[in-house]
Protein backbone atom coordinates (compact mmCIF):
# COMPACT_ATOMS: atom_id res chain seq x y z
CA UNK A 1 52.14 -60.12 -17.85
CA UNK A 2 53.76 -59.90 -21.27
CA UNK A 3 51.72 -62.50 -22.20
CA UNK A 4 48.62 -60.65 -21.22
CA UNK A 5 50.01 -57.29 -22.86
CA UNK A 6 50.97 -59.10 -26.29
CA UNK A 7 47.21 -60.87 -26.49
CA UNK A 8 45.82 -57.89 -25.82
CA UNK A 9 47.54 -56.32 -28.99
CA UNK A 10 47.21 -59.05 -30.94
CA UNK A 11 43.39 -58.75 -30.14
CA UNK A 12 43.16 -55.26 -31.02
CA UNK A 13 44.57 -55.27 -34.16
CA UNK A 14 42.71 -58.74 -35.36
CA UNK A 15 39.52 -56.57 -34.35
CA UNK A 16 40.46 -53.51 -36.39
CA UNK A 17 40.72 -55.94 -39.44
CA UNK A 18 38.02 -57.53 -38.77
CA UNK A 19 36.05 -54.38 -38.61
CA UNK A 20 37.67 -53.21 -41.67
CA UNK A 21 36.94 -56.28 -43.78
CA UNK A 22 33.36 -57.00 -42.53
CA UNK A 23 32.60 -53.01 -43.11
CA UNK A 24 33.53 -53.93 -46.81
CA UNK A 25 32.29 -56.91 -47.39
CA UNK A 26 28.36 -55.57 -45.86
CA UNK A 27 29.03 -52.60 -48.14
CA UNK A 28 29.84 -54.54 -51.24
CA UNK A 29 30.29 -53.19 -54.63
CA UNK A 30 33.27 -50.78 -55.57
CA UNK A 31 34.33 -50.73 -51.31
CA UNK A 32 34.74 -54.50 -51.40
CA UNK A 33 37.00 -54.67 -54.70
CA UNK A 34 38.95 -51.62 -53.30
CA UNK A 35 39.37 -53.45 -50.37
CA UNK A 36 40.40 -56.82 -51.93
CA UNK A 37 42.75 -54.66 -54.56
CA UNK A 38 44.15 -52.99 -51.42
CA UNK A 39 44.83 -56.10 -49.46
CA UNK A 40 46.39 -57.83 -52.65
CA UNK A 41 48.56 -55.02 -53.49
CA UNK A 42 50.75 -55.40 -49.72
CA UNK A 43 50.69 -59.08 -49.71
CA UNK A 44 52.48 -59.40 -53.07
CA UNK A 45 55.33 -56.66 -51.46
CA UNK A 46 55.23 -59.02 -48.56
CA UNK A 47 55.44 -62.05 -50.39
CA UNK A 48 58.40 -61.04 -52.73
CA UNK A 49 60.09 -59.73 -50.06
CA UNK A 50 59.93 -62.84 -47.64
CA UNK A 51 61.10 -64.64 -50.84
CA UNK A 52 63.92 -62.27 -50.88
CA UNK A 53 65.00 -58.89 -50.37
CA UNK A 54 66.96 -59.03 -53.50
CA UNK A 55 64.94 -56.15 -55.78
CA UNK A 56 61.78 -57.38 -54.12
CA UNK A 57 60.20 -54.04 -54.70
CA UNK A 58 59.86 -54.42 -58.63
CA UNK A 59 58.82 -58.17 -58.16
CA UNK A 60 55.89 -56.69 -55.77
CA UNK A 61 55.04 -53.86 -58.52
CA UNK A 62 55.03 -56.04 -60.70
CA UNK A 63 52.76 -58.82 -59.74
CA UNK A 64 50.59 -55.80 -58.11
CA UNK A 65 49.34 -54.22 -61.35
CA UNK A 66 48.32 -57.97 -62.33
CA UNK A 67 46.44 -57.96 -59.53
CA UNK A 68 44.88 -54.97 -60.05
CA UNK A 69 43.85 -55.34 -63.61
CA UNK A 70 42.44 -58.79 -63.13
CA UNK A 71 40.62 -58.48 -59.87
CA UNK A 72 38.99 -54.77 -61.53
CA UNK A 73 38.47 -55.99 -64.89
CA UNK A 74 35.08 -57.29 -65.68
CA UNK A 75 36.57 -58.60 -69.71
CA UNK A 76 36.33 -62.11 -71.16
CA UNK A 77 37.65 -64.90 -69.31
CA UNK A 78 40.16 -65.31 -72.05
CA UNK A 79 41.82 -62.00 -71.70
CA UNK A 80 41.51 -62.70 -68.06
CA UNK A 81 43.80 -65.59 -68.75
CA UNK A 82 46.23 -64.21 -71.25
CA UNK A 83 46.98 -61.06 -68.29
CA UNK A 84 47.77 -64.36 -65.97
CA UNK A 85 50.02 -65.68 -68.12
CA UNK A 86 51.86 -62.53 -69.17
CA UNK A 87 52.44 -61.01 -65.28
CA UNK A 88 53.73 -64.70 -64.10
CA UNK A 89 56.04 -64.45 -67.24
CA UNK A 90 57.19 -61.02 -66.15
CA UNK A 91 57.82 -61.63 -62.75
CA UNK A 92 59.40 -64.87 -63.51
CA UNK A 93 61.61 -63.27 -65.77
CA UNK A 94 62.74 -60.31 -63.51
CA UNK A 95 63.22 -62.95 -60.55
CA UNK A 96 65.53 -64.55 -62.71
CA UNK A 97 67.13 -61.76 -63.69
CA UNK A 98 67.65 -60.90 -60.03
CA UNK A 99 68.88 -64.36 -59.19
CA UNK A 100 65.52 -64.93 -57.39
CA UNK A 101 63.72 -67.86 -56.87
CA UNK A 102 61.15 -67.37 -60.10
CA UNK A 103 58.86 -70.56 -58.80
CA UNK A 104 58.66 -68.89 -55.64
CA UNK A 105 57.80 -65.58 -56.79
CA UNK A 106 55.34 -67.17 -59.54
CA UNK A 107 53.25 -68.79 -57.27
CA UNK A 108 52.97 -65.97 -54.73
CA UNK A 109 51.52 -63.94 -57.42
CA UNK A 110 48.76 -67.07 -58.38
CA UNK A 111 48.19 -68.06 -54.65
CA UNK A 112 47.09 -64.34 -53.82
CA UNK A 113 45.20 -63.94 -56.87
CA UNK A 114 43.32 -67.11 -56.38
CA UNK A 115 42.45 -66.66 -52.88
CA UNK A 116 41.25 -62.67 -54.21
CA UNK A 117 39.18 -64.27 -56.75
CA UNK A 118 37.12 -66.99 -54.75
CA UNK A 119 36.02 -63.74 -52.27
CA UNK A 120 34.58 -62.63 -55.73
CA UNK A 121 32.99 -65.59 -56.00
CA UNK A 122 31.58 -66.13 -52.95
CA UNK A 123 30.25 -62.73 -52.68
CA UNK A 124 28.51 -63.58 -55.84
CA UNK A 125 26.98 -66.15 -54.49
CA UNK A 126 23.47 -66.76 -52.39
CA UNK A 127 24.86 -67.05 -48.63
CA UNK A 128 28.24 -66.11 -49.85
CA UNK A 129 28.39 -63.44 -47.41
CA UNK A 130 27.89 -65.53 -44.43
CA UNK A 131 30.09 -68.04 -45.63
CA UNK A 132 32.53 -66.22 -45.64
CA UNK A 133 32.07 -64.17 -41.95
CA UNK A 134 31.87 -68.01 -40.66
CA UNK A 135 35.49 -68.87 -42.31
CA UNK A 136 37.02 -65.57 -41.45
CA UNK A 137 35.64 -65.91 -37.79
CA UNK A 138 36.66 -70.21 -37.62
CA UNK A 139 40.06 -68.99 -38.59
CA UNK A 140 40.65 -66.08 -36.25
CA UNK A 141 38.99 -68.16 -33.24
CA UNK A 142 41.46 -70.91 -33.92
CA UNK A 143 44.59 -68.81 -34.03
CA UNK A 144 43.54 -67.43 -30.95
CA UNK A 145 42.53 -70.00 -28.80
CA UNK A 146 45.92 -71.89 -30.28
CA UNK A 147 47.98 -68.92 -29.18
CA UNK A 148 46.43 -68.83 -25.59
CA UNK A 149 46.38 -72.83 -25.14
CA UNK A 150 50.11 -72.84 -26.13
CA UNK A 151 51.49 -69.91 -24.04
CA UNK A 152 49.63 -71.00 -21.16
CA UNK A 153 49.57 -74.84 -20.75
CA UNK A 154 52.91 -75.05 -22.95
CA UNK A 155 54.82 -78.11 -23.63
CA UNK A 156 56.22 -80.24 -26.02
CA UNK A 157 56.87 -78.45 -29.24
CA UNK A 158 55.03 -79.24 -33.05
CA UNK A 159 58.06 -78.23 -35.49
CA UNK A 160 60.56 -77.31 -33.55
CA UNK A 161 62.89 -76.35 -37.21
CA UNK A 162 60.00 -75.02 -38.75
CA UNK A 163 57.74 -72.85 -35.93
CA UNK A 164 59.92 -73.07 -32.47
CA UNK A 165 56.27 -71.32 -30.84
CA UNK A 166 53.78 -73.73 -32.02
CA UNK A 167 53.15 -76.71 -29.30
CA UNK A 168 50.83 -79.61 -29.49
CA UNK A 169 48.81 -78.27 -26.26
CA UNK A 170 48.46 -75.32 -28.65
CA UNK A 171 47.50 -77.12 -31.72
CA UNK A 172 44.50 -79.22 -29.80
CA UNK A 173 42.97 -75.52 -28.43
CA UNK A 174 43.01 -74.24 -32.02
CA UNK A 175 41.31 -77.12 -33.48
CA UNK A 176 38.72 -77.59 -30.46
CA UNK A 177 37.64 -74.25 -30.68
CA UNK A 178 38.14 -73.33 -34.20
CA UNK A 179 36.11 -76.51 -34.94
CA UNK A 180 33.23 -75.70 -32.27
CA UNK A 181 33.48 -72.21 -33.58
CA UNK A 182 32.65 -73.48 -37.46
CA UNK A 183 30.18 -76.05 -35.79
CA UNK A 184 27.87 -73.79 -33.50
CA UNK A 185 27.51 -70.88 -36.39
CA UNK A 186 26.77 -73.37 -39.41
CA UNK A 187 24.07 -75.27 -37.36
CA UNK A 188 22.08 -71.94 -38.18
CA UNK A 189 22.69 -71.92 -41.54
CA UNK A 190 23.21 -75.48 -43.19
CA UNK A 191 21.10 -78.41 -43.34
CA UNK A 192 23.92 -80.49 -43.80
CA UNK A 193 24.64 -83.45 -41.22
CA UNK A 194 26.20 -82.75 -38.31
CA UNK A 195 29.15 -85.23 -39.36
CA UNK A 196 29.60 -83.20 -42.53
CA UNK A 197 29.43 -79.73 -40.37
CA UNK A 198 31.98 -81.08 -38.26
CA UNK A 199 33.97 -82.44 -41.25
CA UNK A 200 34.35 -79.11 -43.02
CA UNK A 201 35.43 -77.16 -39.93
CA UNK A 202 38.26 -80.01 -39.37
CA UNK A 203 39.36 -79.39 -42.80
CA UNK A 204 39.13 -75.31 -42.54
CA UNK A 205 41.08 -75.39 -39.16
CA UNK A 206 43.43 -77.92 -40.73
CA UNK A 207 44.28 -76.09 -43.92
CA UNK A 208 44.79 -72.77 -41.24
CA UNK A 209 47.51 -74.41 -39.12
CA UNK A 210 49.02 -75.58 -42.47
CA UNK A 211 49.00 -72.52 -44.41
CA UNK A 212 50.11 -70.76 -41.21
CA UNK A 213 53.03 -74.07 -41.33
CA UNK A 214 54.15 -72.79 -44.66
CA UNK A 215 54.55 -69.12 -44.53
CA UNK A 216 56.40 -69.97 -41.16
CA UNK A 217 58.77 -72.18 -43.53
CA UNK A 218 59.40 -69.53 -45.36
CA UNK A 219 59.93 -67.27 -43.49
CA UNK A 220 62.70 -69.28 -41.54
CA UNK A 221 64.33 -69.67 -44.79
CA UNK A 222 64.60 -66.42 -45.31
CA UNK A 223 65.85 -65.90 -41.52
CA UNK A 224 63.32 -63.28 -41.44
CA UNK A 225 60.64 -62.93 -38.05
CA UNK A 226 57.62 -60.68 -39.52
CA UNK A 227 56.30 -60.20 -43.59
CA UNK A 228 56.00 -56.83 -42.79
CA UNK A 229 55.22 -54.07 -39.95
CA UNK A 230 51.67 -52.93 -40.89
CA UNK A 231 49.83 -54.84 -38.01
CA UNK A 232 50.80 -53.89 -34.37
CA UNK A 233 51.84 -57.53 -32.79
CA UNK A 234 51.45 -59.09 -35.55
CA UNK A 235 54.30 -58.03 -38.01
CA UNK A 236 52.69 -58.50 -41.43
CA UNK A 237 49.13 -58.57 -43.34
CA UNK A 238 50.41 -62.18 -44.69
CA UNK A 239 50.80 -62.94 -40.74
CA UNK A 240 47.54 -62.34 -40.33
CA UNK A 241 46.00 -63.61 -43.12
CA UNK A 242 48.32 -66.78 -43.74
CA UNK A 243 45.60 -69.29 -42.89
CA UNK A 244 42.61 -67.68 -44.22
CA UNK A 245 44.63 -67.35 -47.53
CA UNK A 246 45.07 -71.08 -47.15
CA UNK A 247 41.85 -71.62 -46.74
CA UNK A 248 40.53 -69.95 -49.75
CA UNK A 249 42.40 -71.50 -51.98
């Protein structure tokens, strides 16, 4: 019954942002880089804080307005570049000044902004759009299906130090149906080979579980359960998002 009552949650939620980030990406222009700026800005506060709650909101400030002027800012790639270089400076500095992991905190700030900027460029692109519904819908399927699969057949356990939840029966339903789920939807839209098809969802459901590996990692490290409490039964936007983020980049 719990079970039941915590999918149904989970399910909710995934659907509201699903709704919410398919609404902006149809709509496009100024809605989808509000969105994007919007979605970077709370998983740099998560990030720095699962890196440590030690002054975590001025690391998140921080790499935020970095965020914000590059993802809005339409100047020369080389000012682009030099605003990179300057916020990872900054928040390396302040992490070190806060006796903060500055590697950690660095790379938060470059993952996000990567994964940010390939939406931009996919959305620029011909069949960018669908590309990236098929992604965000190959990811979500194989969470799900993983989640059910392991709570319901159960046993042995993937990483027990690192994810105490995850189980192999668990791992084989998120790459069955994360992989049909990639399969089915690009037969309508690629004329690649089926062995290719197949070979890119593999890889997309891979790079999921592994992304979804990491921020589990460290998370444990910092003995802490959610990234934040803005998604009911889910904890944080980076639990959500930890294997599409993956994925992007």
């Amino acid at each position: 019954m719990v079970l039941f009552s915590d999918l149904k949650l989970r399910t909710i939620s995934s659907l509201i942002l699903l709704f919410i980030s398919l609404s902006a990406l149809f709509m496009g222009g100024i809605y989808f880089d509000i969105f994007i700026t919007l979605i970077s800005i709370i998983l740099s506060f998560e990030w720095m804080r699962i890196i440590s709650n030690n002054n975590w909101i001025i690391r998140g400030i921080i790499s935020s307005l970095g965020l914000i002027y590059i993802l809005t800012n339409n100047g020369s790639d080389s000012i682009l570049l030099i605003s990179v270089v300057i916020t990872t400076i900054l928040i390396s500095s302040f992490s070190r000044l806060f006796s903060v992991s500055a590697f950690l905190s660095s790379i938060g700030f470059i993952y996000i902004l990567s994964a940010m900027s390939v939406l931009q460029l996919l959305m620029g692109s011909e069949k960018g759009l669908i590309g990236i519904i098929i992604i965000f819908l190959t990811v979500i399927v194989s969470e799900i299906s993983g989640y059910i699969f392991g709570n319901i057949i159960g046993g042995p356990k993937l990483f027990k130090k690192i994810s105490p939840n995850k189980t192999w029966s668990g791992l084989s339903g998120s790459f069955l149906f994360g992989i049909l789920n990639y399969y089915l939807f690009s037969l309508f839209y690629s004329s690649n080979s089926s062995i290719l098809i197949f070979s890119i969802g593999f890889c997309i459901v891979l790079i999921s579980i592994l992304g979804d590996l990491t921020l589990s990692s460290l998370k444990r490290r910092s003995n802490m359960k959610d990234s934040g409490f803005i998604l009911p039964g889910h904890g944080g936007l980076f639990d959500r998002l930890d294997g599409l983020l993956a994925v992007l980049v």
